[in-house]
Protein backbone atom coordinates (compact mmCIF):
# COMPACT_ATOMS: atom_id res chain seq x y z
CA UNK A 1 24.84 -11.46 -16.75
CA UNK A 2 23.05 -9.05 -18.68
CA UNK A 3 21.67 -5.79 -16.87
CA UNK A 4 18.17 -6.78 -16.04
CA UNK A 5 19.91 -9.74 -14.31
CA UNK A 6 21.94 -8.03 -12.13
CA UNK A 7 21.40 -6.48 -8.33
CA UNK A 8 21.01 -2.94 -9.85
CA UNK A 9 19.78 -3.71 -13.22
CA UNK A 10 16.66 -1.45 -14.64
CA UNK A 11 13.52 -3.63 -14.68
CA UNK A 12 12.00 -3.29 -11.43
CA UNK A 13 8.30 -4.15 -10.30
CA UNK A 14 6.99 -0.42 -8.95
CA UNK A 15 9.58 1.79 -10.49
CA UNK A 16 9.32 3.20 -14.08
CA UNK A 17 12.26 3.30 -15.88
CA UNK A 18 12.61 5.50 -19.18
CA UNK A 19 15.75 4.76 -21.84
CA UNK A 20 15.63 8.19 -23.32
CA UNK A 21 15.66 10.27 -19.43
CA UNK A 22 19.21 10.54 -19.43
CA UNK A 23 18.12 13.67 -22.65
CA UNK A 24 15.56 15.00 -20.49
CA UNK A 25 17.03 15.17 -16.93
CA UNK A 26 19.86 17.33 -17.10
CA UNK A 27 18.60 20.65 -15.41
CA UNK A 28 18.81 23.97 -17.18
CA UNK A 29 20.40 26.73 -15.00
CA UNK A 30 21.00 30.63 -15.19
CA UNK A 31 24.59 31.78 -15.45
CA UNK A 32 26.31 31.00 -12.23
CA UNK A 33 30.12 31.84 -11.16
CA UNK A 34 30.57 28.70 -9.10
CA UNK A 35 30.29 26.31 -12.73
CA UNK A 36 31.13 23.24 -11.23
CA UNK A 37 27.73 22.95 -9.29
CA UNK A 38 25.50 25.04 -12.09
CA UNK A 39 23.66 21.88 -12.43
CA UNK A 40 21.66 21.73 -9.21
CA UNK A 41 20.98 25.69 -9.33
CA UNK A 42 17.66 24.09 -10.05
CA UNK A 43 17.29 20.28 -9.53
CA UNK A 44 13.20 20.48 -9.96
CA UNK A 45 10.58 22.98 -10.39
CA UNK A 46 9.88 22.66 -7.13
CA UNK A 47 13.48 24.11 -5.46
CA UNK A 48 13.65 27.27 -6.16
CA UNK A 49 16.29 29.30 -6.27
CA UNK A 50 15.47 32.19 -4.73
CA UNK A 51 12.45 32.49 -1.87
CA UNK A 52 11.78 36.09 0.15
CA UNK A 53 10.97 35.42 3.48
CA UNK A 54 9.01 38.62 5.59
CA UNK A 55 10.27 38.32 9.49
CA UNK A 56 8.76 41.18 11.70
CA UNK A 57 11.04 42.92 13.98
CA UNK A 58 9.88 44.04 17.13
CA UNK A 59 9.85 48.13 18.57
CA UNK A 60 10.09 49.50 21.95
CA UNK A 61 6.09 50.35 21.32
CA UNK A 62 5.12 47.09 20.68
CA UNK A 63 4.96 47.55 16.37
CA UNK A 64 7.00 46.10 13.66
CA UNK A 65 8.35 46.73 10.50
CA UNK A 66 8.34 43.62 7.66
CA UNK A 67 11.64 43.28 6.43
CA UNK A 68 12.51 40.80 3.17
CA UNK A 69 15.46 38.40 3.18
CA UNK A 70 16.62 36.90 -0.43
CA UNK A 71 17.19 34.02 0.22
CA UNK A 72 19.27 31.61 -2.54
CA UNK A 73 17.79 27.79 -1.55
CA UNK A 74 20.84 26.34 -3.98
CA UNK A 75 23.47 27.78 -2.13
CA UNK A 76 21.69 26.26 0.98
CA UNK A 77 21.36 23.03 -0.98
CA UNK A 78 25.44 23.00 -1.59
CA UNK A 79 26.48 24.05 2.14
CA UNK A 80 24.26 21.59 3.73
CA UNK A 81 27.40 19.23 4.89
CA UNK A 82 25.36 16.05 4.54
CA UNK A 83 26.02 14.63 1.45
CA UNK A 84 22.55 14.57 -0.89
CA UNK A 85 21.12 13.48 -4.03
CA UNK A 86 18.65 14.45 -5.74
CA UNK A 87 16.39 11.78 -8.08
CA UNK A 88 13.45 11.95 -10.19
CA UNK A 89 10.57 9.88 -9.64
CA UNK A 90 12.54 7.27 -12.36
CA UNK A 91 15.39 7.13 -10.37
CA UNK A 92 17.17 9.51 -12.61
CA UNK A 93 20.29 11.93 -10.95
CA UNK A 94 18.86 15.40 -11.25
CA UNK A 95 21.92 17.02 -9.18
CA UNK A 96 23.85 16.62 -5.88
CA UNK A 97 25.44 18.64 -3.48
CA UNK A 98 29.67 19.35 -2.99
CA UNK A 99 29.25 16.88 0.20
CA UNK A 100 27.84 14.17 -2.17
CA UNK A 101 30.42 15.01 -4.99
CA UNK A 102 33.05 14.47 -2.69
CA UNK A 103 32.13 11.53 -0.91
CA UNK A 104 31.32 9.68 -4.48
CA UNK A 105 34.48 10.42 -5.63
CA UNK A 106 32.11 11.88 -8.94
CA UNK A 107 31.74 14.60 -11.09
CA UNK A 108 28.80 16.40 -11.76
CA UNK A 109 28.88 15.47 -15.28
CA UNK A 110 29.26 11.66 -14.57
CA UNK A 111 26.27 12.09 -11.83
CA UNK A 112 23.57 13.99 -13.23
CA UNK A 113 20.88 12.42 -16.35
CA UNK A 114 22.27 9.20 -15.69
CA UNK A 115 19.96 6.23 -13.90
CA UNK A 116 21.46 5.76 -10.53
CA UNK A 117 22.34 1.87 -10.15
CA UNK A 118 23.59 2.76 -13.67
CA UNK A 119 26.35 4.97 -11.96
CA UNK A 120 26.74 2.79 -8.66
CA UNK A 121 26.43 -0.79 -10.09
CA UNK A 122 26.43 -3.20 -7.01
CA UNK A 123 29.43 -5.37 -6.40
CA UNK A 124 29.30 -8.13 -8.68
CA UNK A 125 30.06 -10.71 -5.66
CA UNK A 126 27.23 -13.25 -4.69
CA UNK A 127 27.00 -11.94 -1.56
CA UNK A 128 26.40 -7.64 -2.36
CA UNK A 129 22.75 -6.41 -1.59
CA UNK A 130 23.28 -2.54 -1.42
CA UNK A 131 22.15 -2.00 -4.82
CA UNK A 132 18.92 -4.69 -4.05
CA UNK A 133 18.22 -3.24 -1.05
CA UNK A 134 18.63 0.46 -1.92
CA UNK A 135 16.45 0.12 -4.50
CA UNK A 136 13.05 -1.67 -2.93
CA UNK A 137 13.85 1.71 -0.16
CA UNK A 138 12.86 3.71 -3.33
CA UNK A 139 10.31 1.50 -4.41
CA UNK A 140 8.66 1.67 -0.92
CA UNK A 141 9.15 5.47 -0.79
CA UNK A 142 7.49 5.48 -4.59
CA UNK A 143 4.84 3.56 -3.51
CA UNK A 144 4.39 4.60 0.07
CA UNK A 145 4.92 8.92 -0.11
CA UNK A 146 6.96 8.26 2.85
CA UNK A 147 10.15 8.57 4.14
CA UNK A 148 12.68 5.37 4.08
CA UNK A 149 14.94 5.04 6.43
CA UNK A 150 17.60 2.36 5.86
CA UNK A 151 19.57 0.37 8.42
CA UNK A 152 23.53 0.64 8.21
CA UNK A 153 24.33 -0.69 4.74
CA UNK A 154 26.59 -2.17 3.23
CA UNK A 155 27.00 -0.71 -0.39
CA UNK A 156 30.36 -1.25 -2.35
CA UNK A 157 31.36 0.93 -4.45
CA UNK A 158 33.40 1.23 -7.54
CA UNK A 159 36.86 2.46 -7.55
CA UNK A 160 37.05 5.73 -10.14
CA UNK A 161 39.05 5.37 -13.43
CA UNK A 162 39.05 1.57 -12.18
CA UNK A 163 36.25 -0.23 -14.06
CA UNK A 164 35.34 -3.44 -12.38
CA UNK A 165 37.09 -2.97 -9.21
CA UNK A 166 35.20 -2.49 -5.93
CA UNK A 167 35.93 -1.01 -2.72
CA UNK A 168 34.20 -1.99 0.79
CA UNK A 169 32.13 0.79 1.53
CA UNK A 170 29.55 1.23 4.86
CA UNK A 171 26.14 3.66 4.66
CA UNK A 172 23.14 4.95 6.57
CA UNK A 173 20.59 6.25 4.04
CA UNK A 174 17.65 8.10 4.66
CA UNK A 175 15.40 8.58 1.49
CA UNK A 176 12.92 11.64 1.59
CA UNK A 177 9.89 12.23 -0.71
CA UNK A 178 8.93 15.84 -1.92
CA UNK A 179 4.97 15.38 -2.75
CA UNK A 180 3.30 17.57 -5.16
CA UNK A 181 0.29 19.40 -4.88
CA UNK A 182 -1.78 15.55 -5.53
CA UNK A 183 0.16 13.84 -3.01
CA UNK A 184 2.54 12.20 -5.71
CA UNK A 185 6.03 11.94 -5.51
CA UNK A 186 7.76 14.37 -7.64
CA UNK A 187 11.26 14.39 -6.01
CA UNK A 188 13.80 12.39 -4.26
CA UNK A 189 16.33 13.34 -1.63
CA UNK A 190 18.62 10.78 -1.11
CA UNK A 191 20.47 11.27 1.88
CA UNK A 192 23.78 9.18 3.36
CA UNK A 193 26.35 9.69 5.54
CA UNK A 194 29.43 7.27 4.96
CA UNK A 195 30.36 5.39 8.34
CA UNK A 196 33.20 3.11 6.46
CA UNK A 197 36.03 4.28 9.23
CA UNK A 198 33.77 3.56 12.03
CA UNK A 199 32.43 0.37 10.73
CA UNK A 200 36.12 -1.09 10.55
CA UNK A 201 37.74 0.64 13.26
CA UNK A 202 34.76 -1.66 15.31
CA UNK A 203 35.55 -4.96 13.45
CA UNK A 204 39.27 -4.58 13.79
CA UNK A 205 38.70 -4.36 17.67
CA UNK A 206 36.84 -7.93 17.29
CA UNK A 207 39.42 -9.52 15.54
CA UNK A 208 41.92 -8.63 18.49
CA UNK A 209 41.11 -10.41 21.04
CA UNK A 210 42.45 -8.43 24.18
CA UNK A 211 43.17 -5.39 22.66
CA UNK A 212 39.42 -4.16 21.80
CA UNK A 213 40.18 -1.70 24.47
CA UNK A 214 43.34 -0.13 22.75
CA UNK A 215 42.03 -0.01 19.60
CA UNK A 216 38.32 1.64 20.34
CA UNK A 217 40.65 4.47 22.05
CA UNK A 218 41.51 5.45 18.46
CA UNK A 219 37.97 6.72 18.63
CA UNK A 220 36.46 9.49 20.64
CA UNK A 221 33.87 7.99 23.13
CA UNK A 222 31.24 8.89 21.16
CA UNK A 223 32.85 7.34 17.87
CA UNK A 224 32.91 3.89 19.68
CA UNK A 225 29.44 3.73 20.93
CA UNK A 226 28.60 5.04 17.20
CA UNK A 227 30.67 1.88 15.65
CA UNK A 228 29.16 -0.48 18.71
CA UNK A 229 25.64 0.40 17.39
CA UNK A 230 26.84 0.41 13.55
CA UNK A 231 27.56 -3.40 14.22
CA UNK A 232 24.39 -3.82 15.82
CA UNK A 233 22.26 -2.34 12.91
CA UNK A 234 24.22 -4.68 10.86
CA UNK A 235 22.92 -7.88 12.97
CA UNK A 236 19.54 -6.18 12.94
CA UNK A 237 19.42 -5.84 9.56
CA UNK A 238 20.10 -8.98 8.50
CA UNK A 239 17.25 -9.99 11.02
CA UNK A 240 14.75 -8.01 9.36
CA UNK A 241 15.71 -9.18 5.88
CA UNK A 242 14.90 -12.58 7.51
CA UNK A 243 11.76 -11.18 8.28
CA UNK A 244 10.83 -9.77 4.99
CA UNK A 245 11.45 -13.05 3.27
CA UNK A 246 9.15 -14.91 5.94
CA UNK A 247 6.64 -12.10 5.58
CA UNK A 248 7.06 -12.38 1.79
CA UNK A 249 6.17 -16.46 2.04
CA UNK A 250 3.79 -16.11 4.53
CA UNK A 251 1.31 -13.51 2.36
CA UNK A 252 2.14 -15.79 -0.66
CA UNK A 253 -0.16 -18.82 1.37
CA UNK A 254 -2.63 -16.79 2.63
CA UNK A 255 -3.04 -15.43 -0.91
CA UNK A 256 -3.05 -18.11 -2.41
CA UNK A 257 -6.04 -19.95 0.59
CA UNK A 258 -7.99 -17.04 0.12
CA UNK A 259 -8.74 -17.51 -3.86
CA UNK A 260 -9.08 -21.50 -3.20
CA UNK A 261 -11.65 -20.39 -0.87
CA UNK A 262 -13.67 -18.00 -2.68
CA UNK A 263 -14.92 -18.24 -6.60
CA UNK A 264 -13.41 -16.37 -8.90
CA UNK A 265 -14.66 -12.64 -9.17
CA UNK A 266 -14.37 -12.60 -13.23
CA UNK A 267 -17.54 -14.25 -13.54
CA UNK A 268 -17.27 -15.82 -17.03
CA UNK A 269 -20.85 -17.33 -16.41
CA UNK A 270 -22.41 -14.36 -15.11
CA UNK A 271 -21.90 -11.48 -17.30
CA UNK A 272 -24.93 -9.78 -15.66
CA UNK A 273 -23.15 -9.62 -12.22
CA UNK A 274 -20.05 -7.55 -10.89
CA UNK A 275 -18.05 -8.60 -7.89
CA UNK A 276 -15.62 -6.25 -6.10
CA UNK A 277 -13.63 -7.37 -3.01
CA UNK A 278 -11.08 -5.47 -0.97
CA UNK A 279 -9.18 -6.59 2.01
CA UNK A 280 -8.03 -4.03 4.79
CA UNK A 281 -4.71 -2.82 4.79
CA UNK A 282 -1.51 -4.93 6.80
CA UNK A 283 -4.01 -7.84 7.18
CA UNK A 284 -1.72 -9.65 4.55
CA UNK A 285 -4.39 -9.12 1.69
CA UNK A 286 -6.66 -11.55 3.32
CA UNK A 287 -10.26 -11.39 5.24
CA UNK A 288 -12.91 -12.79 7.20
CA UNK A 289 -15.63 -11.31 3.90
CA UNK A 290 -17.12 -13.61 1.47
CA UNK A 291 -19.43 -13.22 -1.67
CA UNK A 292 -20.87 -16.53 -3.64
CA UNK A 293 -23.25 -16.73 -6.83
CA UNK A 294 -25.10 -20.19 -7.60
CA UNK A 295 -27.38 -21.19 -9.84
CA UNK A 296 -29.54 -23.44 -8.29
CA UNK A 297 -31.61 -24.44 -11.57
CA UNK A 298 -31.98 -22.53 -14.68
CA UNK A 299 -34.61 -20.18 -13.33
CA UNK A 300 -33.15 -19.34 -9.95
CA UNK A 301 -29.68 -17.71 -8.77
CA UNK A 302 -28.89 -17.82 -5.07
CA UNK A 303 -26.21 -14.81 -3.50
CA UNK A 304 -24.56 -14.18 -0.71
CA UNK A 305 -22.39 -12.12 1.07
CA UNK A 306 -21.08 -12.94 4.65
CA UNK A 307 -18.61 -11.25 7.28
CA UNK A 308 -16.34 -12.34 10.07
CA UNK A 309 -15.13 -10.34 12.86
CA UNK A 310 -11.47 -10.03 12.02
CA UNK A 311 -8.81 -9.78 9.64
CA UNK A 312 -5.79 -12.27 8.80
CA UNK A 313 -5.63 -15.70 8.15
CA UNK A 314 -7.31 -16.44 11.41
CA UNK A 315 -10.93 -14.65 9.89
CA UNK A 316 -10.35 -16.43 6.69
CA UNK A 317 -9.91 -19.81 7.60
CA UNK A 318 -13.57 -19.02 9.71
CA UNK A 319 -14.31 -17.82 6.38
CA UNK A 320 -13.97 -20.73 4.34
CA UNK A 321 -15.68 -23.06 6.63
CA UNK A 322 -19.17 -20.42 6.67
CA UNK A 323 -18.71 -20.38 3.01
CA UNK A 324 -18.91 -23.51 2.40
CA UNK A 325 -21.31 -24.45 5.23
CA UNK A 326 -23.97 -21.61 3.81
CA UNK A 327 -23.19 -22.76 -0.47
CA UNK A 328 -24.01 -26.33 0.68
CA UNK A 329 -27.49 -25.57 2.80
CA UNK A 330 -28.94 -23.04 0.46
CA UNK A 331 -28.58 -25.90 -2.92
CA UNK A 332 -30.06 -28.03 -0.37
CA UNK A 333 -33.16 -25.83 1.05
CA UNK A 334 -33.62 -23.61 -1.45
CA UNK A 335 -35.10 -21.51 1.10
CA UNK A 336 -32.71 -18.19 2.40
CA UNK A 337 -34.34 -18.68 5.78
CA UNK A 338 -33.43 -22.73 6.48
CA UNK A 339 -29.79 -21.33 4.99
CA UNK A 340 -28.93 -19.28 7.21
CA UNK A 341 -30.81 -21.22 10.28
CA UNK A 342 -28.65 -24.22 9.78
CA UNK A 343 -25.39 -22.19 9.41
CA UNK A 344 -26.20 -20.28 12.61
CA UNK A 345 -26.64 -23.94 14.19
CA UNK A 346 -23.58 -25.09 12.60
CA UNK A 347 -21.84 -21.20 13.99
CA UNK A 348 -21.99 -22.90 17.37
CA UNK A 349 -19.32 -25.72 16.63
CA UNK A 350 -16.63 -23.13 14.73
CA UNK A 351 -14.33 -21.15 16.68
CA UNK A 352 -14.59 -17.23 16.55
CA UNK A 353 -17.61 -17.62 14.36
CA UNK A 354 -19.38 -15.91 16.54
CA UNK A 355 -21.07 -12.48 15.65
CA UNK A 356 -20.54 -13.22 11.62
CA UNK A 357 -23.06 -11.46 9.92
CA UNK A 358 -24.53 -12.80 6.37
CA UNK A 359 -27.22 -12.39 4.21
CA UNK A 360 -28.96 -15.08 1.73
CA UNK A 361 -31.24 -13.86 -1.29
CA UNK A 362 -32.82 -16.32 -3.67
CA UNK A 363 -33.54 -14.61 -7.12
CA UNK A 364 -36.39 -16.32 -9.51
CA UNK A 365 -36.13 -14.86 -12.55
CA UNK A 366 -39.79 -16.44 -14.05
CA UNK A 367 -41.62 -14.65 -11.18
CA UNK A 368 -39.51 -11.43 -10.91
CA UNK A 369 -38.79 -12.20 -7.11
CA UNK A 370 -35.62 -11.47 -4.45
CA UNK A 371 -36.60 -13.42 -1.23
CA UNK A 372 -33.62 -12.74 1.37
CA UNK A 373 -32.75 -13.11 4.60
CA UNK A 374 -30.14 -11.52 7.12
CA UNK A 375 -28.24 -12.55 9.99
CA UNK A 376 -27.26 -9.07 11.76
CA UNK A 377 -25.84 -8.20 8.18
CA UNK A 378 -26.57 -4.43 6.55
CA UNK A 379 -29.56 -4.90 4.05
CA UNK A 380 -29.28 -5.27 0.22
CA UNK A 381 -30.49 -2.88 -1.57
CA UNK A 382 -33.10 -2.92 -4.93
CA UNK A 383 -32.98 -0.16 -7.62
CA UNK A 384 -35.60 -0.15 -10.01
CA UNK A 385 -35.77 0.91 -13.61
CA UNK A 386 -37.00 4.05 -12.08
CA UNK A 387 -34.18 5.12 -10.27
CA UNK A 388 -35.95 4.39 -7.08
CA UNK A 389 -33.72 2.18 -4.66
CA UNK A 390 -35.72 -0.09 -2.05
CA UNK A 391 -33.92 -1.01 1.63
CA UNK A 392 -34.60 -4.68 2.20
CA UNK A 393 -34.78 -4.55 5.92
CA UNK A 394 -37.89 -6.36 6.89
CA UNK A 395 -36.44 -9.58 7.32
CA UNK A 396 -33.50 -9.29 9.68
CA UNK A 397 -32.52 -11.71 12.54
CA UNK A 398 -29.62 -11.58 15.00
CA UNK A 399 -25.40 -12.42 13.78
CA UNK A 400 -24.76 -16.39 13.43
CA UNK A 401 -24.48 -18.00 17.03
CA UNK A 402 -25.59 -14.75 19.19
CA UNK A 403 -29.21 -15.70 19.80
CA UNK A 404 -31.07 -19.06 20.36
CA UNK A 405 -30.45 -20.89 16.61
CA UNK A 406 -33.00 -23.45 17.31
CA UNK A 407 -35.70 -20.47 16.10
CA UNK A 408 -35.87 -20.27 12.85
CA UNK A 409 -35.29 -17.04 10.96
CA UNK A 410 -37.40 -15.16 8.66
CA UNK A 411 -37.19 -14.26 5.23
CA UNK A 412 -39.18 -11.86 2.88
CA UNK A 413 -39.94 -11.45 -0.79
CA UNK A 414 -39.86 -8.50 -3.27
CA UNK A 415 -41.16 -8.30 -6.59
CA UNK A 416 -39.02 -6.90 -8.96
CA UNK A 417 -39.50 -4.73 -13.12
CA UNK A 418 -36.18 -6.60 -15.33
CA UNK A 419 -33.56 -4.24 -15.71
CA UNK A 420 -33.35 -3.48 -11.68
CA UNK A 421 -30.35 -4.06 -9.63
CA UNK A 422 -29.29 -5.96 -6.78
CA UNK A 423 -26.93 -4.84 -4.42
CA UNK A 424 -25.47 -6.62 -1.63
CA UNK A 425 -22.23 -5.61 0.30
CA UNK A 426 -20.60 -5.90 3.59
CA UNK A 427 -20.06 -3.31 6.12
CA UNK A 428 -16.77 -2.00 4.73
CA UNK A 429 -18.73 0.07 2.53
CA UNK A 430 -20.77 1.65 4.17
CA UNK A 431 -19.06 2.04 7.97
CA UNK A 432 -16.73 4.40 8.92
CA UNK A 433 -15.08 5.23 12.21
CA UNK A 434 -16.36 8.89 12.75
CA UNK A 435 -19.67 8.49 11.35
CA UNK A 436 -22.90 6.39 12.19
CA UNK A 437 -23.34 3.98 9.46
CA UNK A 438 -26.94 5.45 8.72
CA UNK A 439 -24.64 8.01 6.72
CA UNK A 440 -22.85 5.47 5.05
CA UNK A 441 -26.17 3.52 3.93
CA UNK A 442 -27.47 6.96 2.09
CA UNK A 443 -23.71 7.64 0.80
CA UNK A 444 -24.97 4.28 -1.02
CA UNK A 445 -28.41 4.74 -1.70
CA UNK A 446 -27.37 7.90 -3.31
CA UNK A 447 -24.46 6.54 -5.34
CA UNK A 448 -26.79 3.88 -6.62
CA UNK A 449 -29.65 5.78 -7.15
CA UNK A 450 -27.20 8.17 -9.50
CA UNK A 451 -25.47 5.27 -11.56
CA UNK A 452 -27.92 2.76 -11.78
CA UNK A 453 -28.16 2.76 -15.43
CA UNK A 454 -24.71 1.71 -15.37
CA UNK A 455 -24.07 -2.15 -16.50
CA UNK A 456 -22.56 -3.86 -13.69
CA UNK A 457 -19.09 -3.61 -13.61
CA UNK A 458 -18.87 0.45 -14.60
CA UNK A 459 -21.89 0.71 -11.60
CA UNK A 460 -19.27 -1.81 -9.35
CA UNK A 461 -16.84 0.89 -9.83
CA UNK A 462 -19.11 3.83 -9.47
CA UNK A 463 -20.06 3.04 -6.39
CA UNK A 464 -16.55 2.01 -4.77
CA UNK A 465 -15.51 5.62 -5.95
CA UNK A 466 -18.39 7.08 -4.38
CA UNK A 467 -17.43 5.12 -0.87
CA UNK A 468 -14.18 3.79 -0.30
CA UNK A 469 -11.72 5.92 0.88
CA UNK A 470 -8.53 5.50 -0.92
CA UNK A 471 -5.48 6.32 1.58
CA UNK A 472 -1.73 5.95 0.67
CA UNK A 473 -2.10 2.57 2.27
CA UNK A 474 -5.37 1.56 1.25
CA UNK A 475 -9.19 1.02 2.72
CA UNK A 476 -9.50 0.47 6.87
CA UNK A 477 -11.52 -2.63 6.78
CA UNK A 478 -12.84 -5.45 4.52
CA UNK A 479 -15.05 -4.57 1.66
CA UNK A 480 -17.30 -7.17 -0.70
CA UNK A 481 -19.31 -5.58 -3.25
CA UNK A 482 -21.87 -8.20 -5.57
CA UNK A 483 -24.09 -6.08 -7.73
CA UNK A 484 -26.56 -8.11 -10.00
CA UNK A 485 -28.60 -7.02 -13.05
CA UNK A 486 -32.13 -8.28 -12.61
């Protein structure tokens, strides 16, 4: 098995790796009496050594004088008596404390520049997951800025001076990022506490039947309810690994339903036209949005852009049907109007279509003309050569089956110079919980009005820059973006 292949082996999806850190990482250091630990006098720019910290010290009158206390943070790094290490953002060892040293059975020197699953290799049994599962911990930390904390793990570890012999070996990890001043990770603590003795002590009392009694009084009291929920956190874990692997096949389908039900946003036929489409964050990567470009004849391009109320699979199976529903009646009217008045008829027979929003537009490139119409959806915006951008809000109607569908709807036509732009886009990106959306619809205006010379897929980008937020986790709702050269 060759090192990519195995549990701990480099290549990792998330986590760059670099073959020439092990030269870089080793951390100059001052002269220091205590040599053995001179390497993590300075583990990262960002742990100091020495910090003065001003207390003030109160008088009988109510004044105080400052005073200044040296204080040395790598001598509180080495008499912290949890065992840490400290890791690059490559998962290179940049030092560790005596606690760690000890408990690894490792020197300094065989610790520090060296990739970590490079010095703790996982058990080569079928069966060992420490190194697996330590490392997507990182990978979530890496790609998170949060802490990880790991259930009770099982993490064997080899024997010193012993190549290729393991020993059983029990953990609880807690991994903790230090950001920079961008919100990156810079620096690693890697935290564990070794519960091997407790972990046993509980499984020998399982294996005797009848004497679990006498052998949990080797333990304090507290030491057996510790080893009680140690076992527990086992069985838990092993649940939520379940989990993750359900999870894991579960966003795999809904990925792979949402692109069967939506075309694809390259575009090869429509190099004039940029599509952009975001779906919230923990809603598996799928929507209840839509966006869909037809040509209708060689003069005349029909868009769209639709929303459901909610997120998951749920909003995009809604999706799909509307989609479809909408493609089909606008090749056969023509007309954005009829559209949209026989999908808010056919609304009525899906369940939780109610309250979609959409809008239709009809583009005829001989007579330089956008006729649209809306269903409760935010209105499309036209920039012109100018730089002047045009709301297209005359012709609005109520959401798909909220009103009586038997009326039909209303549509309106614009006249348009070539080289304008259309823009049509769902809510997502314009709303925003603490604001009223008029804000968000001149957030866009603006951004338009500013890049609109742009080609489409640099002005796409533009404007998501100029108004999607872009959280550690990603945006708070759905977002299509279509944006069409005229």
């Amino acid at each position: 098995m060759s090192d990519s292949d195995a549990p701990g082996g480099r290549e990792s999806p998330g986590i760059r790796t670099d073959p020439d850190a092990d030269a870089d990482a080793e951390v100059q250091t001052d002269a220091d009496p205590d040599r053995e630990f001179a390497h993590t006098r300075s583990p990262s720019s960002s742990l100091k050594s020495e910090a003065k910290v001003e207390t003030e010290t109160g008088t009988g009158t109510g004044t105080g004088t400052g005073t200044n206390i040296d204080i040395d943070f790598a001598k509180v790094f080495q008499a912290l008596p949890s065992p840490v290490m400290l890791l690059a953002p490559d998962l290179t060892i940049l030092g560790a404390n005596r606690a760690y040293v000890q408990i690894s059975g490792r020197g300094l020197d065989e610790l520090v520049g060296r990739f970590i699953f490079d010095v703790f290799p996982d058990s080569p049994t079928e069966e060992a997951s420490g190194a697996r599962t330590l490392r997507t911990s990182l990978e979530r930390l890496l790609a998170t800025g949060e802490r990880d904390t790991m259930a009770l793990q099982k993490y064997d570890v080899e024997v010193p001076d012993r190549p290729g012999v393991f020993e059983e070996r029990y953990w609880s990890t807690v991994n903790i990022p230090v950001l920079d001043a961008d919100g990156r990770v810079s620096l690693i603590a890697h935290r564990v506490e070794e519960v091997t003795a407790l972990v046993r002590a509980r499984e020998a009392a399982d294996r005797t039947p009848g004497t679990q009694h006498a052998s949990l009084t080797t333990l304090s009291h507290e030491d057996a309810m510790t080893a009680d929920l140690l076992t527990r956190s086992q069985e838990l874990q092993e649940l939520n690994e379940e989990l993750r692997k359900a999870h894991a096949r579960t966003h795999e389908v809904a990925v792979t339903l949402q692109r069967a039900m939506l075309p694809g946003t390259a575009l090869p036929r429509h190099d004039f036209a940029a599509v952009r489409y975001q779906p919230a964050a923990s809603f598996l990567n799928v929507c209840g949005d839509w966006y869909d470009l037809i040509d209708l004849d060689e003069d005349r391009l029909a868009a769209a852009v639709g929303d459901v109320v909610g997120h998951g699979l749920e909003a995009a199976g809604v999706m799909g049907q509307l989609r479809s529903a909408l493609s089909a009646a606008i090749r056969a009217t023509g007309r954005p109007a009829d559209a949209l008045t026989t999908l808010a008829q056919h609304a009525h027979t899906v369940e939780g279509a109610l309250a979609t929003t959409a809008v239709q537009a009809v583009i005829d490139r001989t007579a330089h003309t956008v006729t649209y119409s809306c269903a409760g959806h935010p209105p499309p915006l036209l920039a012109h050569p100018d730089g002047t951008v045009e709301l297209l809000d005359t012709a609005t109607d109520p959401p798909l089956a909220a009103s009586d569908d038997t009326i039909p709807r209303t549509q309106a036509t614009v006249s348009y110079t070539p080289g304008a732009t259309l823009v049509l886009y769902t809510d997502g990106l314009i709303e925003r919980r603490t604001e009223d959306i008029d804000q968000g619809l001149h957030r866009l205006t603006a951004s338009l009005k500013h890049h609109h010379t742009l080609p489409p897929e640099p002005l796409a980008d533009a404007i998501l820059t100029d108004l999607v937020p872009a959280p550690r986790r990603g945006p708070d709702d759905d977002t299509a973006l279509v944006v069409i050269r005229l």
